[in-house]
Protein backbone atom coordinates (compact mmCIF):
# COMPACT_ATOMS: atom_id res chain seq x y z
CA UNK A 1 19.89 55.23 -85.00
CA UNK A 2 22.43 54.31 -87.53
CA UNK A 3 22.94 51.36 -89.58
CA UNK A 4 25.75 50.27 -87.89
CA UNK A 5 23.35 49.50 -85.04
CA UNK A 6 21.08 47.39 -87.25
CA UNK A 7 23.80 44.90 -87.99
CA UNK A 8 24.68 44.38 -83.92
CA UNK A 9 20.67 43.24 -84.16
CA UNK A 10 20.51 41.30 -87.31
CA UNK A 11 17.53 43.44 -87.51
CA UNK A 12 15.46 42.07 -90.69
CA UNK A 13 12.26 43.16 -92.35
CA UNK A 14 11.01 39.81 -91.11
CA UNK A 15 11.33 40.80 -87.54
CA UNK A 16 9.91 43.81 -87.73
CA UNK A 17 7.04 42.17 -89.29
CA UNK A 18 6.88 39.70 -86.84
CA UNK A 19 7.26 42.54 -84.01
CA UNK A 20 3.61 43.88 -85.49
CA UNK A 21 2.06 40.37 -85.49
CA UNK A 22 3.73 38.29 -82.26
CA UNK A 23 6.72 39.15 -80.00
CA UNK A 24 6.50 35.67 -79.29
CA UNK A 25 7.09 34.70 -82.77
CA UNK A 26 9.57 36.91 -83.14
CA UNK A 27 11.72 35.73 -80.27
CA UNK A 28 11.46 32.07 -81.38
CA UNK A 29 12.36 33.48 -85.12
CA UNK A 30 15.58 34.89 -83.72
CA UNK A 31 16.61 32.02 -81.91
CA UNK A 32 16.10 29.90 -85.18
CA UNK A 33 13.06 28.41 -84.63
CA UNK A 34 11.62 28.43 -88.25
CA UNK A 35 8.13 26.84 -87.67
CA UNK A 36 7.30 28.74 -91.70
CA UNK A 37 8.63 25.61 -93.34
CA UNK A 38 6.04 23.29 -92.30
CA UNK A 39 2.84 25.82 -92.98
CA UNK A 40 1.09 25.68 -96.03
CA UNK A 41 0.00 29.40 -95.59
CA UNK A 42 3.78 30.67 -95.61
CA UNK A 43 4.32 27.93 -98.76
CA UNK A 44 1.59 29.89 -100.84
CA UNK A 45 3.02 33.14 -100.42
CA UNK A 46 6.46 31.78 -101.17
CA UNK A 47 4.85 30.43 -104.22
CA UNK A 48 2.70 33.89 -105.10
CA UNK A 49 6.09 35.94 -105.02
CA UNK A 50 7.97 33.80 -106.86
CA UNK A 51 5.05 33.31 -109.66
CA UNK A 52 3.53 37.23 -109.98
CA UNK A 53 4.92 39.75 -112.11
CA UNK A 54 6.72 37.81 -114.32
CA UNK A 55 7.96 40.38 -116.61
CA UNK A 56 9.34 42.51 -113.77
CA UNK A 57 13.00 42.44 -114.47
CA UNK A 58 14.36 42.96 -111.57
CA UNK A 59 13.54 40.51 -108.44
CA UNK A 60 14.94 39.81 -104.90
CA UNK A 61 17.61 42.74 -104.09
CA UNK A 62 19.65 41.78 -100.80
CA UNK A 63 21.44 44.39 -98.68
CA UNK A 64 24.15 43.86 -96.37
CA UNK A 65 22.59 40.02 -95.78
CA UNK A 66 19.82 41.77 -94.07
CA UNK A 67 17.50 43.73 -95.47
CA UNK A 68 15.61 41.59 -99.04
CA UNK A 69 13.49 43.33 -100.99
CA UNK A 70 11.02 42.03 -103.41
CA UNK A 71 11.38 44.07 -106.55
CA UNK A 72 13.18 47.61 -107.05
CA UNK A 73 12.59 50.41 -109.86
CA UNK A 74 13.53 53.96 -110.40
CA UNK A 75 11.15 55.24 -107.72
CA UNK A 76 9.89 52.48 -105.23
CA UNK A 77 10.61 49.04 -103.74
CA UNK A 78 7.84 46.78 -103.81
CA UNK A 79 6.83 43.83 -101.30
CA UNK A 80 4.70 41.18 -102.51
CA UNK A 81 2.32 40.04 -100.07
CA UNK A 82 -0.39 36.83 -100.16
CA UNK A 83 -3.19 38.87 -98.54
CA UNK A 84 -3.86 42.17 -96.21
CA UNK A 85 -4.81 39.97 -93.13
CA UNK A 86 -1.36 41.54 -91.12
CA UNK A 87 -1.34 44.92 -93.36
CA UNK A 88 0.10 46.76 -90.36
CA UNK A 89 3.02 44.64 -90.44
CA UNK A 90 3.70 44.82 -93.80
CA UNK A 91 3.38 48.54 -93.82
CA UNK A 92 5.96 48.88 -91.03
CA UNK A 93 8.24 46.16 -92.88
CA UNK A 94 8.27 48.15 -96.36
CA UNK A 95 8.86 51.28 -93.71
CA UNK A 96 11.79 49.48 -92.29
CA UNK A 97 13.01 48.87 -95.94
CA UNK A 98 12.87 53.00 -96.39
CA UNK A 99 14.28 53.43 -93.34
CA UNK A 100 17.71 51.34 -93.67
CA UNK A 101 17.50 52.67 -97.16
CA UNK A 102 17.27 56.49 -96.50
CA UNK A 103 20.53 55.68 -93.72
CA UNK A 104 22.20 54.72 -97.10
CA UNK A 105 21.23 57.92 -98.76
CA UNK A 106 18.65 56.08 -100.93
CA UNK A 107 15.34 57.92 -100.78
CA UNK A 108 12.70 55.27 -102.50
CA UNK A 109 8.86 55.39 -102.00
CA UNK A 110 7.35 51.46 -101.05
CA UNK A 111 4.73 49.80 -102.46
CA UNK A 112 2.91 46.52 -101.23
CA UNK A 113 1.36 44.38 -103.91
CA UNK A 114 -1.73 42.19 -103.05
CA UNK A 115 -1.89 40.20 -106.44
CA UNK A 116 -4.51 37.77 -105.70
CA UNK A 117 -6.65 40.90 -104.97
CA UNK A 118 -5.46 42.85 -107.58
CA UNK A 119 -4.66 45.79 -105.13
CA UNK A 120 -1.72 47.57 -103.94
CA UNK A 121 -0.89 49.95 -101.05
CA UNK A 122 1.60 52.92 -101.25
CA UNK A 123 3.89 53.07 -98.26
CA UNK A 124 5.51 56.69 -97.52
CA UNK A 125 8.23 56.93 -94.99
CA UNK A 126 6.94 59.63 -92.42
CA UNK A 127 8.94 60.93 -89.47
CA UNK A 128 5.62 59.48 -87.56
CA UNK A 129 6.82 56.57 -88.98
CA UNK A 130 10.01 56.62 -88.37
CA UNK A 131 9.43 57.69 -84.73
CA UNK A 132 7.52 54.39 -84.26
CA UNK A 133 10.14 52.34 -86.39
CA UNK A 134 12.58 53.69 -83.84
CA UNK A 135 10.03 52.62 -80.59
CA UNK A 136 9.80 49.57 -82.55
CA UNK A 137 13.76 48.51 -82.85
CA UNK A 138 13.88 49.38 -79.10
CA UNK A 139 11.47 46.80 -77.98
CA UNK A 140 12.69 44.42 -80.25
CA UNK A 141 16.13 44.77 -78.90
CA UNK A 142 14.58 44.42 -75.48
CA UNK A 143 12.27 41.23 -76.84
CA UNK A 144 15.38 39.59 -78.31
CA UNK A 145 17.79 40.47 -75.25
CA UNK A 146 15.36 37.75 -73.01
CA UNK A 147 16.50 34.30 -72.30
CA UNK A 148 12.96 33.45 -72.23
CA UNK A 149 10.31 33.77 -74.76
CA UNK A 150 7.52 36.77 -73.94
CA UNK A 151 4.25 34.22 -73.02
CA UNK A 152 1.96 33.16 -75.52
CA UNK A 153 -0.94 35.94 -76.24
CA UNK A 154 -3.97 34.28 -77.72
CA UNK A 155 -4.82 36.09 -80.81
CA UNK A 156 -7.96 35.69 -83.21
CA UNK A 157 -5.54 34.44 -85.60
CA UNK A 158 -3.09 32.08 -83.70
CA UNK A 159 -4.68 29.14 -84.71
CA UNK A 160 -3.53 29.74 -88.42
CA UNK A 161 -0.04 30.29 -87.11
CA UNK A 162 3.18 28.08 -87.90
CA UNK A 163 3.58 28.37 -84.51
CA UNK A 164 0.38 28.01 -82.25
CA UNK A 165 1.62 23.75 -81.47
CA UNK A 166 4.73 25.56 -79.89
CA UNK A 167 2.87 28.06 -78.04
CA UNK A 168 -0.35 25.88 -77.15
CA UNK A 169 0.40 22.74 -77.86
């Protein structure tokens, strides 16, 4: 897959996080339902990235409007992330991130930084990886081709969600 094809999706890190947590979600998402602004959840990790690592020097790198990384030095790019509830997702989003990188010649490693438990998880982009990154963008494209959001799928963790009134309200 080249990058080229990412832009026809407006493929984000984002939505391939929300891919690993709720195709649901992600559908709305890419319709522009943004739900996030109202939950307090998605407000404290907005506020946890933008307060950790103060002395990092370089923050927030954005790549062709799509792709926005957390923080970038010689070797990795790192994701900040509130807690390790959805690690799955954030391990395929940081993979993503490697991924559209490595299509740009850029070989980084990732790393995801849990700062409120003072732990951090090294992502390395494998071809298994990159075999289900690939899987991954094809069901999204098929997800996001629908005119009609996949059903709700009741999850242990829906009722946290920004968007459990929209699905079972």
């Amino acid at each position: 897959m080249t990058v080229g094809s990412f832009d026809a999706l407006h493929l984000t890190g984002v939505k391939i996080n929300y891919f690993f947590v709720c195709e649901r979600k992600l559908w709305f998402f890419d319709r522009g339902i943004r739900m996030e602004k109202e939950s307090d959840r998605v407000f404290l990790g907005k506020l946890l990235d933008e307060e950790s690592f103060p002395r990092k020097k370089r923050r927030r790198i954005t790549i062709d409007e799509l792709i926005t990384i957390d923080m970038v030095d010689d070797r990795t790019i790192q994701e900040i992330k509130y807690s390790r509830a959805f690690e799955k997702a954030s391990i395929m989003q940081v993979g993503y991130y490697l991924y559209y990188l490595r299509n740009l010649g850029i070989e980084k490693e990732g790393v995801i930084l849990y700062p409120r438990q003072k732990k951090r998880k090294r992502v390395v982009l494998t071809e298994t990886m990159v075999q289900e990154l690939e899987e991954a963008i094809r069901k999204i494209q098929e997800i996001l081709s629908r005119t009609t959001p996949p059903p709700p799928a009741s999850k242990p963790y829906c009722r946290k969600c920004a968007y459990f009134e929209l699905c079972f309200g």
